[in-house]
C-alpha atoms as a PDB file:
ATOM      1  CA  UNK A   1      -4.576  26.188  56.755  1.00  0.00           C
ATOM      2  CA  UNK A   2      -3.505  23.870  59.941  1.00  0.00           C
ATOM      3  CA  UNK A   3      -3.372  20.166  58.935  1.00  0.00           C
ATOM      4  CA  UNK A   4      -6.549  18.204  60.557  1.00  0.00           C
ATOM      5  CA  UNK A   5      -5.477  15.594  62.555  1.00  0.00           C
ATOM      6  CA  UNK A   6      -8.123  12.518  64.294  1.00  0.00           C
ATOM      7  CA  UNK A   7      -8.026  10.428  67.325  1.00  0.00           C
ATOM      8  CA  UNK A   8      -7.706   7.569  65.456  1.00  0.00           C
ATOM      9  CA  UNK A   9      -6.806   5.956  62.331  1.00  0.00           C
ATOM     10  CA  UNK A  10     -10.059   6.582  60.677  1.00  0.00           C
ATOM     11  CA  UNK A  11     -12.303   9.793  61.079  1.00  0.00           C
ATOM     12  CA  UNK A  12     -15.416  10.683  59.156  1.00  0.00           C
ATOM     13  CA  UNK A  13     -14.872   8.532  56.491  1.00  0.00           C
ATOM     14  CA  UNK A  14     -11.069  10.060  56.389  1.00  0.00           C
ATOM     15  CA  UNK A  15      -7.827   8.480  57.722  1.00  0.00           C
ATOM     16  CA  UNK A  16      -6.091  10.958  59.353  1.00  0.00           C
ATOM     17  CA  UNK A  17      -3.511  10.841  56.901  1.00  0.00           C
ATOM     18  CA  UNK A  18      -4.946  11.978  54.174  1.00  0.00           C
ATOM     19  CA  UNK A  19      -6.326  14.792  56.114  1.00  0.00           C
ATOM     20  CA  UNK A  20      -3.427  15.635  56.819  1.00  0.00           C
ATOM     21  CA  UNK A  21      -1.787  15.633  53.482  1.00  0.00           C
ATOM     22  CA  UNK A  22      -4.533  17.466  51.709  1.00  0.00           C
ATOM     23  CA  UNK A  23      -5.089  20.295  54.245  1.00  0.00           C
ATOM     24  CA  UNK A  24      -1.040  20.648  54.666  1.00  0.00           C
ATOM     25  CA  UNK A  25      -0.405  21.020  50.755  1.00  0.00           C
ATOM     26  CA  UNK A  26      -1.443  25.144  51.376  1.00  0.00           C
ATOM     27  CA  UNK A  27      -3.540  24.631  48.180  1.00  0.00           C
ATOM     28  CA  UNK A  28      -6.322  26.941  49.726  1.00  0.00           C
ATOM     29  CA  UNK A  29      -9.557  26.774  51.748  1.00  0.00           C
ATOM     30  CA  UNK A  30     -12.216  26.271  49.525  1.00  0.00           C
ATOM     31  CA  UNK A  31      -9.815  23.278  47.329  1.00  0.00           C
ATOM     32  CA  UNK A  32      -9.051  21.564  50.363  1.00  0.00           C
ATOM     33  CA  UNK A  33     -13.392  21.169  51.323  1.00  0.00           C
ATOM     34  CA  UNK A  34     -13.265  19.841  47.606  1.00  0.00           C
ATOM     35  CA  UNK A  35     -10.705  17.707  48.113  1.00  0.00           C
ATOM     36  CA  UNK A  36     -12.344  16.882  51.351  1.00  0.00           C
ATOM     37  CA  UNK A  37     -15.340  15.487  50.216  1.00  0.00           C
ATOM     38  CA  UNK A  38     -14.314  13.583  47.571  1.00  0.00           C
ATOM     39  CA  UNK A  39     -11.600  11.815  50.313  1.00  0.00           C
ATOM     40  CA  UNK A  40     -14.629  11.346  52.306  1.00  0.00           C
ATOM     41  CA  UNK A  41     -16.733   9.142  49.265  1.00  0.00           C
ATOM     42  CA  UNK A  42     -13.697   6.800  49.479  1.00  0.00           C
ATOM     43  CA  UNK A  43     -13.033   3.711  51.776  1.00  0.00           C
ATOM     44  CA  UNK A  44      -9.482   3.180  52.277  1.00  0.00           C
ATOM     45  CA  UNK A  45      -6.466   3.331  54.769  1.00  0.00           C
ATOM     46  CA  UNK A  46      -4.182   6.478  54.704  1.00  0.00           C
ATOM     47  CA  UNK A  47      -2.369   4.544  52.080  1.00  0.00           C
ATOM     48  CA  UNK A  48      -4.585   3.475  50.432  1.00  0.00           C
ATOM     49  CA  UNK A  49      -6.090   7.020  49.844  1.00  0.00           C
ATOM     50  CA  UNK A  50      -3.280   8.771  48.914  1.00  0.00           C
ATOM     51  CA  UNK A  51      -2.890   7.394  45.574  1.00  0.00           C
ATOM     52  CA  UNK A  52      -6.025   9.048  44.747  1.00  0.00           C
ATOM     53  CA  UNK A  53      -5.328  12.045  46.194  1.00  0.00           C
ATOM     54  CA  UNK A  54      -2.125  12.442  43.750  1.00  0.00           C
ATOM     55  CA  UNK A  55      -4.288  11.334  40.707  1.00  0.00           C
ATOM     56  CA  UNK A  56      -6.808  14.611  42.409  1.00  0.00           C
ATOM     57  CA  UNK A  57      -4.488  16.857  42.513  1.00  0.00           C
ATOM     58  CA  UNK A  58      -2.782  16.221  38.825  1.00  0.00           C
ATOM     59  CA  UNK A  59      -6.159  16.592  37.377  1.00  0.00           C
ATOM     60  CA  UNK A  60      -6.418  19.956  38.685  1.00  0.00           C
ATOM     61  CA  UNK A  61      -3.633  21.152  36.685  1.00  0.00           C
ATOM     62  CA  UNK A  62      -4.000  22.014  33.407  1.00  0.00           C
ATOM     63  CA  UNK A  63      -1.353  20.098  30.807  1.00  0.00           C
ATOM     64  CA  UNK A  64       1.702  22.435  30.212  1.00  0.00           C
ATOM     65  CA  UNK A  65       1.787  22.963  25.911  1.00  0.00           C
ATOM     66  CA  UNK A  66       4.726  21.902  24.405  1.00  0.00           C
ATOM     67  CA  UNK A  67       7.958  24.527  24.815  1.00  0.00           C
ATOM     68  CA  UNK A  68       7.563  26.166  21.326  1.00  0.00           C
ATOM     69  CA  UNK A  69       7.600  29.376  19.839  1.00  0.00           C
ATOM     70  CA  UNK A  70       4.133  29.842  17.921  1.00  0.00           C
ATOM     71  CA  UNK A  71       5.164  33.354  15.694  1.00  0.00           C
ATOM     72  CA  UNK A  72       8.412  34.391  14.599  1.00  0.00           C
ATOM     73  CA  UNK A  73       9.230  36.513  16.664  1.00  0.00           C
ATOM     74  CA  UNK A  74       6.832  35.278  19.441  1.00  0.00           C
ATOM     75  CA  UNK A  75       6.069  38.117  21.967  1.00  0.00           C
ATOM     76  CA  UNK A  76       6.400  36.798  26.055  1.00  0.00           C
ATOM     77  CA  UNK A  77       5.042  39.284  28.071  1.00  0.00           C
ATOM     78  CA  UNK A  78       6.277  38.711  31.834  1.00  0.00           C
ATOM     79  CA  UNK A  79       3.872  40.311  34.355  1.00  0.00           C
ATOM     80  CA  UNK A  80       3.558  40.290  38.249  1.00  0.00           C
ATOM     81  CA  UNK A  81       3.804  42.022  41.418  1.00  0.00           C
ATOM     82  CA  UNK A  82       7.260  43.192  43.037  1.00  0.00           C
ATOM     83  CA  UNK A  83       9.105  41.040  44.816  1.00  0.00           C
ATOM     84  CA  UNK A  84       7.689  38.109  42.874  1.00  0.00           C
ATOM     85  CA  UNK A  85      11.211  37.724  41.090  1.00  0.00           C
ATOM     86  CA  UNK A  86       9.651  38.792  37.899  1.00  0.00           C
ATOM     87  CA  UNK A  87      12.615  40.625  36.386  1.00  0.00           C
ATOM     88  CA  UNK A  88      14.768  37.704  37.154  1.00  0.00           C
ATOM     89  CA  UNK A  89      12.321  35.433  35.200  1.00  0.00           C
ATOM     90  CA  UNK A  90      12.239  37.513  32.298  1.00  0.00           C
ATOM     91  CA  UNK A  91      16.118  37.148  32.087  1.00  0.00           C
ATOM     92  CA  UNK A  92      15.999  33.044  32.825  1.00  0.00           C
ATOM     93  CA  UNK A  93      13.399  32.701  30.062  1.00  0.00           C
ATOM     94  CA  UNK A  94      15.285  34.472  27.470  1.00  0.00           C
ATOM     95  CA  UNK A  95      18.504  32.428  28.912  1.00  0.00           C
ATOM     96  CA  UNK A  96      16.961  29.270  28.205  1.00  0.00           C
ATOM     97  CA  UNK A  97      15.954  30.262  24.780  1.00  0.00           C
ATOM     98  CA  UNK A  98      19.129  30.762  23.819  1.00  0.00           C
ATOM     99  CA  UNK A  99      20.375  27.533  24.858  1.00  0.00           C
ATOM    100  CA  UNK A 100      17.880  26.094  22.603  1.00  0.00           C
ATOM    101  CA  UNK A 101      19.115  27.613  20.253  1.00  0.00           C
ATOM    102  CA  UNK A 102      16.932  30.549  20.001  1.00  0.00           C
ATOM    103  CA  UNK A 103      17.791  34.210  19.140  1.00  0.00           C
ATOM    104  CA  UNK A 104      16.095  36.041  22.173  1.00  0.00           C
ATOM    105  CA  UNK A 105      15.681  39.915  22.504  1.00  0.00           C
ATOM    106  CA  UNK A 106      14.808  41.821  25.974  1.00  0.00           C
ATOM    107  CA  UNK A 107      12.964  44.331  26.889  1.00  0.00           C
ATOM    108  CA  UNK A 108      13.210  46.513  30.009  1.00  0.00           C
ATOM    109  CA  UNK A 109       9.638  48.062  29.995  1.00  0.00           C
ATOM    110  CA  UNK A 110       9.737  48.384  34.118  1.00  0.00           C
ATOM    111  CA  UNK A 111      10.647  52.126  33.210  1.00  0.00           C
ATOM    112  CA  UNK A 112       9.064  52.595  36.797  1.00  0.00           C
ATOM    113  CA  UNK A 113      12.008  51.465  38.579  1.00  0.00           C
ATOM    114  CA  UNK A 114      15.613  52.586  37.727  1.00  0.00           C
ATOM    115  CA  UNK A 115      16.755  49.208  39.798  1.00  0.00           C
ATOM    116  CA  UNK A 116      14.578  47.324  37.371  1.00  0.00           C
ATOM    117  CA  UNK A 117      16.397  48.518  33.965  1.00  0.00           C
ATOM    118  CA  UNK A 118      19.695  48.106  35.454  1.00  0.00           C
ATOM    119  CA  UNK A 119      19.070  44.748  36.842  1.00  0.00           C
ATOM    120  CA  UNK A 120      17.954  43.454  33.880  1.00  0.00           C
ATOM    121  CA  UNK A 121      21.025  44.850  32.249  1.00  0.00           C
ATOM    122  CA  UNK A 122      23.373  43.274  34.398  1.00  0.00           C
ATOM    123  CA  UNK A 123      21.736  39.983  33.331  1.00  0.00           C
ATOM    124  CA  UNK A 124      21.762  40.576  29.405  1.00  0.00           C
ATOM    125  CA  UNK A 125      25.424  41.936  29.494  1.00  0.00           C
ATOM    126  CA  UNK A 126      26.214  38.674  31.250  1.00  0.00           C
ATOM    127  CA  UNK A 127      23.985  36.034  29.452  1.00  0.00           C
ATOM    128  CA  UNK A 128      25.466  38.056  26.373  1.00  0.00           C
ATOM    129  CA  UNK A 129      21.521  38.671  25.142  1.00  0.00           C
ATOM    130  CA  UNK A 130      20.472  41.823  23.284  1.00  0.00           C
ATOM    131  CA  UNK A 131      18.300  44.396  25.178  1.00  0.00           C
ATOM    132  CA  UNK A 132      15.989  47.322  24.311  1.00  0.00           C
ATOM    133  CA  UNK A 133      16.041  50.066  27.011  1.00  0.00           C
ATOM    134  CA  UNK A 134      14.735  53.214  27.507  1.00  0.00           C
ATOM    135  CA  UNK A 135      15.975  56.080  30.265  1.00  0.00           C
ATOM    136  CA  UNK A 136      14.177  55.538  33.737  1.00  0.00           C
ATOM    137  CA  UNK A 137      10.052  56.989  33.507  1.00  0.00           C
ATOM    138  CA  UNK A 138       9.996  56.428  29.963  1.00  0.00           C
ATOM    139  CA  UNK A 139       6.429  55.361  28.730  1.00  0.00           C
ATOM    140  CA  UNK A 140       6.277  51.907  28.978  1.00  0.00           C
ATOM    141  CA  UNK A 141       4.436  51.280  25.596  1.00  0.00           C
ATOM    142  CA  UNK A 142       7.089  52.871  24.052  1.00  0.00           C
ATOM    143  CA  UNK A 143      10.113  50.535  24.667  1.00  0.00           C
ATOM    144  CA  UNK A 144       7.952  47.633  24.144  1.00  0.00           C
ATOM    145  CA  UNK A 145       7.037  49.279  20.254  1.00  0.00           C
ATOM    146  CA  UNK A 146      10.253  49.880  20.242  1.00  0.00           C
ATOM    147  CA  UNK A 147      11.877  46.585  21.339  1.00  0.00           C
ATOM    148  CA  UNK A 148       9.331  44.578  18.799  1.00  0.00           C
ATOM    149  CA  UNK A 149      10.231  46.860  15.787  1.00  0.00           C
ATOM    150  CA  UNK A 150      13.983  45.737  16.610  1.00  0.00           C
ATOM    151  CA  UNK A 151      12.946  41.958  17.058  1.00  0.00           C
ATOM    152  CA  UNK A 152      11.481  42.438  13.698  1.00  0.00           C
ATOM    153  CA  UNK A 153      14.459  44.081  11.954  1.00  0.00           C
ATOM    154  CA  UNK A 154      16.467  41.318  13.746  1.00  0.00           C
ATOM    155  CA  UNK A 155      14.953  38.652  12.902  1.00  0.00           C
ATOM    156  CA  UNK A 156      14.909  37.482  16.603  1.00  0.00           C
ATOM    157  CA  UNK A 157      12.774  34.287  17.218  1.00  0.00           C
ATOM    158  CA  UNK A 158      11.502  35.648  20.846  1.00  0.00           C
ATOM    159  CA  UNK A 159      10.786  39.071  22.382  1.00  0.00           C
ATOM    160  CA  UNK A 160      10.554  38.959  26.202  1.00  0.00           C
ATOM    161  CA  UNK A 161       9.142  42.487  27.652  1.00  0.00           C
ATOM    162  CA  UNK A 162       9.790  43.295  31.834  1.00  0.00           C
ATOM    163  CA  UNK A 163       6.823  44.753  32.799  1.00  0.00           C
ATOM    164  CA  UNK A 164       6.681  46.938  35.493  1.00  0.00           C
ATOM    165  CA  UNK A 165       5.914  45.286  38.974  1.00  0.00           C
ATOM    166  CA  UNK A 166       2.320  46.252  40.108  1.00  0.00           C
ATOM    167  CA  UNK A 167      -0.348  45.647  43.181  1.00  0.00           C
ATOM    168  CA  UNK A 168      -3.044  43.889  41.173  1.00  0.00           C
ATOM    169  CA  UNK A 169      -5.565  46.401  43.066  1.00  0.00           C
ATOM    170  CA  UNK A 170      -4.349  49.406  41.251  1.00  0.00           C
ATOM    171  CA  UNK A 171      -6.389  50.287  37.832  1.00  0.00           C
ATOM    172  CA  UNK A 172      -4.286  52.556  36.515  1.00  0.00           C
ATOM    173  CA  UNK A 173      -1.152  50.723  36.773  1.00  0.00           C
ATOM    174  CA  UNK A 174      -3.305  47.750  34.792  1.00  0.00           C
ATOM    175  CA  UNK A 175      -4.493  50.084  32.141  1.00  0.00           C
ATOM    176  CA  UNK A 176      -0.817  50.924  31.455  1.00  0.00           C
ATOM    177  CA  UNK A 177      -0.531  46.894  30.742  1.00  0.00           C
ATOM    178  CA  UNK A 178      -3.706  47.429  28.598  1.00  0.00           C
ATOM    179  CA  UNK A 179      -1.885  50.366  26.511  1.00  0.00           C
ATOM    180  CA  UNK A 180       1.027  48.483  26.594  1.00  0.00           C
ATOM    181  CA  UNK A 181      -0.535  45.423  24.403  1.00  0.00           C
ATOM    182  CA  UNK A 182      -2.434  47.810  22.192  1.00  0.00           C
ATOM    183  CA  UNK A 183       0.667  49.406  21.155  1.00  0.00           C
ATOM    184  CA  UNK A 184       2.034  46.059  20.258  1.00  0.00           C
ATOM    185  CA  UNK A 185      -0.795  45.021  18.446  1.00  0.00           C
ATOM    186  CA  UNK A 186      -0.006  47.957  16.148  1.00  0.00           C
ATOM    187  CA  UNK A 187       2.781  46.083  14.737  1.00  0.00           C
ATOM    188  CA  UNK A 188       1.585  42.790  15.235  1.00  0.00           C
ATOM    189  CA  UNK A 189      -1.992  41.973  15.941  1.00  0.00           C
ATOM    190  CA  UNK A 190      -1.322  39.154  17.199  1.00  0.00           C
ATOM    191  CA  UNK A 191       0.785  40.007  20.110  1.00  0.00           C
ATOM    192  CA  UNK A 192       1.517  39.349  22.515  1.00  0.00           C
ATOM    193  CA  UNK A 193       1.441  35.390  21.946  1.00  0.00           C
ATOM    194  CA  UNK A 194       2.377  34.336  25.792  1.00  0.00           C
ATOM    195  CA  UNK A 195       1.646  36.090  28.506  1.00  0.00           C
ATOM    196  CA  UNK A 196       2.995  34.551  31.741  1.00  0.00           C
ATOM    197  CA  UNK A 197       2.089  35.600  35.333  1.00  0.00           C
ATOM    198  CA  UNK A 198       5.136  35.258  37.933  1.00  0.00           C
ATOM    199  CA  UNK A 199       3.849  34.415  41.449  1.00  0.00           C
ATOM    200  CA  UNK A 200       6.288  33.585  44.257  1.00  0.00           C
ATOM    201  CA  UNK A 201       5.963  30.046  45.552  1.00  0.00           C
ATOM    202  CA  UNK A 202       5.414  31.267  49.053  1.00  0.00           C
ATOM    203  CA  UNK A 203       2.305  33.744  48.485  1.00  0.00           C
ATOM    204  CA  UNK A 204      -0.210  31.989  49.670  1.00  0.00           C
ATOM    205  CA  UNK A 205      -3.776  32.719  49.385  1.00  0.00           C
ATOM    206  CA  UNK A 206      -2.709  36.572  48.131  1.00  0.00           C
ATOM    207  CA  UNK A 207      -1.710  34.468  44.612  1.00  0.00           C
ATOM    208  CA  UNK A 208      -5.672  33.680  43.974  1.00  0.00           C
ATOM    209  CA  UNK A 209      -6.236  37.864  44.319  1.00  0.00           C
ATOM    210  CA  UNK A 210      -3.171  38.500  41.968  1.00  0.00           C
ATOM    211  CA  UNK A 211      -4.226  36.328  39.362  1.00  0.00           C
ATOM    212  CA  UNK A 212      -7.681  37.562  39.433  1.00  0.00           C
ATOM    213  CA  UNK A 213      -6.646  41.303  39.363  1.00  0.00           C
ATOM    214  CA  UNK A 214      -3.964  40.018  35.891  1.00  0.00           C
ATOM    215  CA  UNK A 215      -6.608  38.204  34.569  1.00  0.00           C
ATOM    216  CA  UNK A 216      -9.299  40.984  34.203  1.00  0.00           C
ATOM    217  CA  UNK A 217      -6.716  42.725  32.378  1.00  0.00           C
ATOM    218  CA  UNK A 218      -4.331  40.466  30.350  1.00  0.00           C
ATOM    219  CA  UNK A 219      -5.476  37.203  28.432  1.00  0.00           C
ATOM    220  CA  UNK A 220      -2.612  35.152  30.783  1.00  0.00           C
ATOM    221  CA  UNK A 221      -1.287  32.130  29.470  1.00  0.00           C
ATOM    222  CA  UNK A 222       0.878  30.844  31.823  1.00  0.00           C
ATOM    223  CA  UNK A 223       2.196  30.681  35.253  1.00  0.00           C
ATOM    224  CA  UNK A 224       5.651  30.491  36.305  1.00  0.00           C
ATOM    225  CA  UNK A 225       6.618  29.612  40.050  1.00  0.00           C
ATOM    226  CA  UNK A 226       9.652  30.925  41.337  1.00  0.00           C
ATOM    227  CA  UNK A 227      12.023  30.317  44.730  1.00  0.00           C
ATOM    228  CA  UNK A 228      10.275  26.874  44.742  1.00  0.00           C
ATOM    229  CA  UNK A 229      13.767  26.375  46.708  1.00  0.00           C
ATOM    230  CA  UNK A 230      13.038  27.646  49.600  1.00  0.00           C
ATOM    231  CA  UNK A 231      10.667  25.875  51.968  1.00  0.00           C
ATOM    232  CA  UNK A 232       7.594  27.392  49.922  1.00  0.00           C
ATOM    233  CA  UNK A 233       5.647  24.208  47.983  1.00  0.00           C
ATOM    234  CA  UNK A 234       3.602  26.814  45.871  1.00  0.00           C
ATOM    235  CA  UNK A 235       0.582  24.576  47.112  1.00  0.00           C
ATOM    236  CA  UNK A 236      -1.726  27.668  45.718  1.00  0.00           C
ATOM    237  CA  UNK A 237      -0.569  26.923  42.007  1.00  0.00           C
ATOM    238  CA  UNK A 238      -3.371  24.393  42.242  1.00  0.00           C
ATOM    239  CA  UNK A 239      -6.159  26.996  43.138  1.00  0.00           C
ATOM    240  CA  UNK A 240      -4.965  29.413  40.313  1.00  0.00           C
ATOM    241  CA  UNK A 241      -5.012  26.598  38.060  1.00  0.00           C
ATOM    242  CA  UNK A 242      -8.466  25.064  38.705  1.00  0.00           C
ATOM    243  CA  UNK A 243      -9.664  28.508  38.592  1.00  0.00           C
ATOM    244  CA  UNK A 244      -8.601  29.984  36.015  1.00  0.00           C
ATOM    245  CA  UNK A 245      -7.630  27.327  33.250  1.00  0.00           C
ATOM    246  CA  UNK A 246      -4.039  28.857  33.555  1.00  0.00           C
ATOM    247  CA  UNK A 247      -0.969  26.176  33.172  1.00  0.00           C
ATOM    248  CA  UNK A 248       1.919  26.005  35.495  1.00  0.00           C
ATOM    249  CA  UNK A 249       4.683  26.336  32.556  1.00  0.00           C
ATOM    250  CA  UNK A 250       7.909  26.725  34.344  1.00  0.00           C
ATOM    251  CA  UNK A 251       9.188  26.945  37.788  1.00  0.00           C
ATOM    252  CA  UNK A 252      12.135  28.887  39.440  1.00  0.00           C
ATOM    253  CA  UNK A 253      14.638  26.323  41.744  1.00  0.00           C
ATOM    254  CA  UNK A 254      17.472  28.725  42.292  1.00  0.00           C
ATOM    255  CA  UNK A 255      19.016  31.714  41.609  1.00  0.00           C
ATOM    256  CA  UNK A 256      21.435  30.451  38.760  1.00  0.00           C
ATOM    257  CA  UNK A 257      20.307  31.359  35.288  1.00  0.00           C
ATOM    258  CA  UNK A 258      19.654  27.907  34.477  1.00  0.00           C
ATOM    259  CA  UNK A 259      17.603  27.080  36.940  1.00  0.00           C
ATOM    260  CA  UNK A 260      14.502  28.036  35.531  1.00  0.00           C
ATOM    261  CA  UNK A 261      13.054  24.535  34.415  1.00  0.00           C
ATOM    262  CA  UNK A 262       9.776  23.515  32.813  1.00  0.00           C
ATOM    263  CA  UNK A 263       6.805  22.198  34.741  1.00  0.00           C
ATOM    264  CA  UNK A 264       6.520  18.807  35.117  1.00  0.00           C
ATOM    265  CA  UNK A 265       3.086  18.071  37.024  1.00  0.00           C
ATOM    266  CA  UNK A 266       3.906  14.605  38.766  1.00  0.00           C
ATOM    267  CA  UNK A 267       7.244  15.608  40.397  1.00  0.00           C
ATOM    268  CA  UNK A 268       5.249  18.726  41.628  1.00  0.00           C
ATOM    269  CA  UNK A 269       2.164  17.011  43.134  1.00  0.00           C
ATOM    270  CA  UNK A 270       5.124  14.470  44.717  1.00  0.00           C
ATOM    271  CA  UNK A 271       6.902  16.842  46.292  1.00  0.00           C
ATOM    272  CA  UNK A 272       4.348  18.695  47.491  1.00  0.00           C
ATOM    273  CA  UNK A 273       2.717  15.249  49.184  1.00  0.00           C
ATOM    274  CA  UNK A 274       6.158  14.105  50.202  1.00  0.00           C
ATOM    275  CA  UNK A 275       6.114  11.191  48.506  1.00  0.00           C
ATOM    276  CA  UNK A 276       9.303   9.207  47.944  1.00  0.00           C
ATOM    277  CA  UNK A 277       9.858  10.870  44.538  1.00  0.00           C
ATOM    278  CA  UNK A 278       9.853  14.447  46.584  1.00  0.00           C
ATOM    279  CA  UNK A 279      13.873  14.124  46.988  1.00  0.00           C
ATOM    280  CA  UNK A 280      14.322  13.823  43.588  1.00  0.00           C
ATOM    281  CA  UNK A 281      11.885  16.614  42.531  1.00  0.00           C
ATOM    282  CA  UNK A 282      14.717  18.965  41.302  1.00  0.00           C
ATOM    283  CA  UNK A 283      16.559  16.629  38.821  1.00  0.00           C
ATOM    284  CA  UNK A 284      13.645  15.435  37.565  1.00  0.00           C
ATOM    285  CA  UNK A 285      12.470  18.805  36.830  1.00  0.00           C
ATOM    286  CA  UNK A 286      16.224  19.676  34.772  1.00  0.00           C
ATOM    287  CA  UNK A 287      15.829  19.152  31.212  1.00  0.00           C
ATOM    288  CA  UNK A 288      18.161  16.936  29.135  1.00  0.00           C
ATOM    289  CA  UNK A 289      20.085  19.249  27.538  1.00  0.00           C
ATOM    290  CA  UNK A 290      22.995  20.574  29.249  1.00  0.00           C
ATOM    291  CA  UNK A 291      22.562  23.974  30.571  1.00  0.00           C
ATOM    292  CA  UNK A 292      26.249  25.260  30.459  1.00  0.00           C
ATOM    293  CA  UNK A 293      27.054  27.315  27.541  1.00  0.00           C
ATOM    294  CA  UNK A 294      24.529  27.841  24.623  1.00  0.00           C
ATOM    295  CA  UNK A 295      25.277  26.325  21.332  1.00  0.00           C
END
């Protein structure tokens, strides 16, 4: 939505400001009326007001849990449409596993797409991570019982399954997500133990549909946010959020495998506001540890 702007420094109860700021942030229609009203129960210059818009906003999102592994080995599914850079995702989470320290194992259960199982490829042969693959229109249910029967043997402490890219309108393509956990529930009934839902910073309003069509489907546990370095702000992270209980957990800045970082809330709601601290969004976001070569 356009940013409201008034003829003068105070309109409706609202300097124009803050009107500004909370329509610009792209965090949807019916979150900016919230947001709205509440600015318009306060008395305050632009200024003033903005402070409580940030502590609005950060209360909308839900706390990130701590970056653990609950089971051993913990099953991430990664889920989303095409184009979201979900494959990419799958291979930066099991990256940064590793440099923790982890012993990761990948999946390539996009059996839909040949470009999917050799992209992934390319990225485990590189990041020098194990992967489980299947020929191109395999069932997908399949290589993911197969892939957690070799995490098993392994002993690997994480199991990260591509799913295959899919419109969130198409049943069929959701029941084969459905089959898909059943299977793994065969081996381990509590699988999968994350499942996180990929949506491109610059979707827009479309990310409230996708998460609803996931949702009816998969028990999600997380979002991730990728090509937040682009112009995109991901504004609509807040709508899935306060809609669905769903934490932001990590967010895509580049294309480097390293670059996928964990969520920090304030930096977020800074940048996305502009606030002095929005320059500084990106190393605030990079975790202490250095992210060259795993130890």
């Amino acid at each position: 939505p356009e940013a409201l702007e008034s003829p003068g420094p105070f309109a409706g109860g609202i300097p124009a400001g803050a009107r500004t700021h909370s329509v610009g942030c792209d965090v949807g229609v019916e979150l900016t009326e919230r947001l709205l009203q509440y600015l318009r129960q306060q008395r305050g210059t632009a200024q003033e007001l903005k402070p409580l818009l940030r502590q609005q906003l950060l209360q909308l999102l839900p706390t990130p849990p701590p970056e653990q592994l609950p089971a051993t080995p913990t099953v991430v599914l990664v889920v989303g449409v095409n184009g979201s850079g979900k494959t990419t995702t799958a291979a930066k989470l099991a990256w940064r596993w590793k440099c923790l320290g982890k012993q990761p194992l990948l999946a390539a259960a996009d059996t839909f797409r040949a470009a999917a199982i050799e992209q992934l490829a390319q990225w485990a042969e590189r990041l020098g991570i194990p992967l489980i693959r299947q020929q191109y229109g395999a069932d997908p249910a399949a290589v993911a019982y197969d892939a957690l029967r070799a995490a098993q043997a392994r002993a690997a402490d994480v199991l990260i399954v591509d799913t295959a890219g899919r419109l969130h309108t198409k049943t069929p393509l959701m029941a084969e997500l459905e089959k898909l956990v059943r299977v793994l529930r065969k081996l381990d009934p509590t699988a999968p133990h994350e499942v996180f839902l990929v949506l491109d910073a610059a979707t827009g309003h479309n990310a409230l549909l996708q998460a609803a069509g996931f949702a009816r489907h998969l028990p999600l546990t997380g979002v991730v946010l990728t090509k937040l370095d682009g112009s995109a702000k991901g504004g609509m992270a807040f709508a899935v959020a306060a809609q669905f209980g769903v934490p932001i957990r990590y967010v895509g800045v580049g294309e480097g495998a390293e670059e996928l970082l964990p969520f920090h809330p304030e930096s977020f709601v800074d940048a996305l506001l502009g606030t002095d601290a929005a320059s500084e969004q990106v190393q605030e976001w990079r975790p202490q540890e250095p992210f060259g070569k795993p130890s």
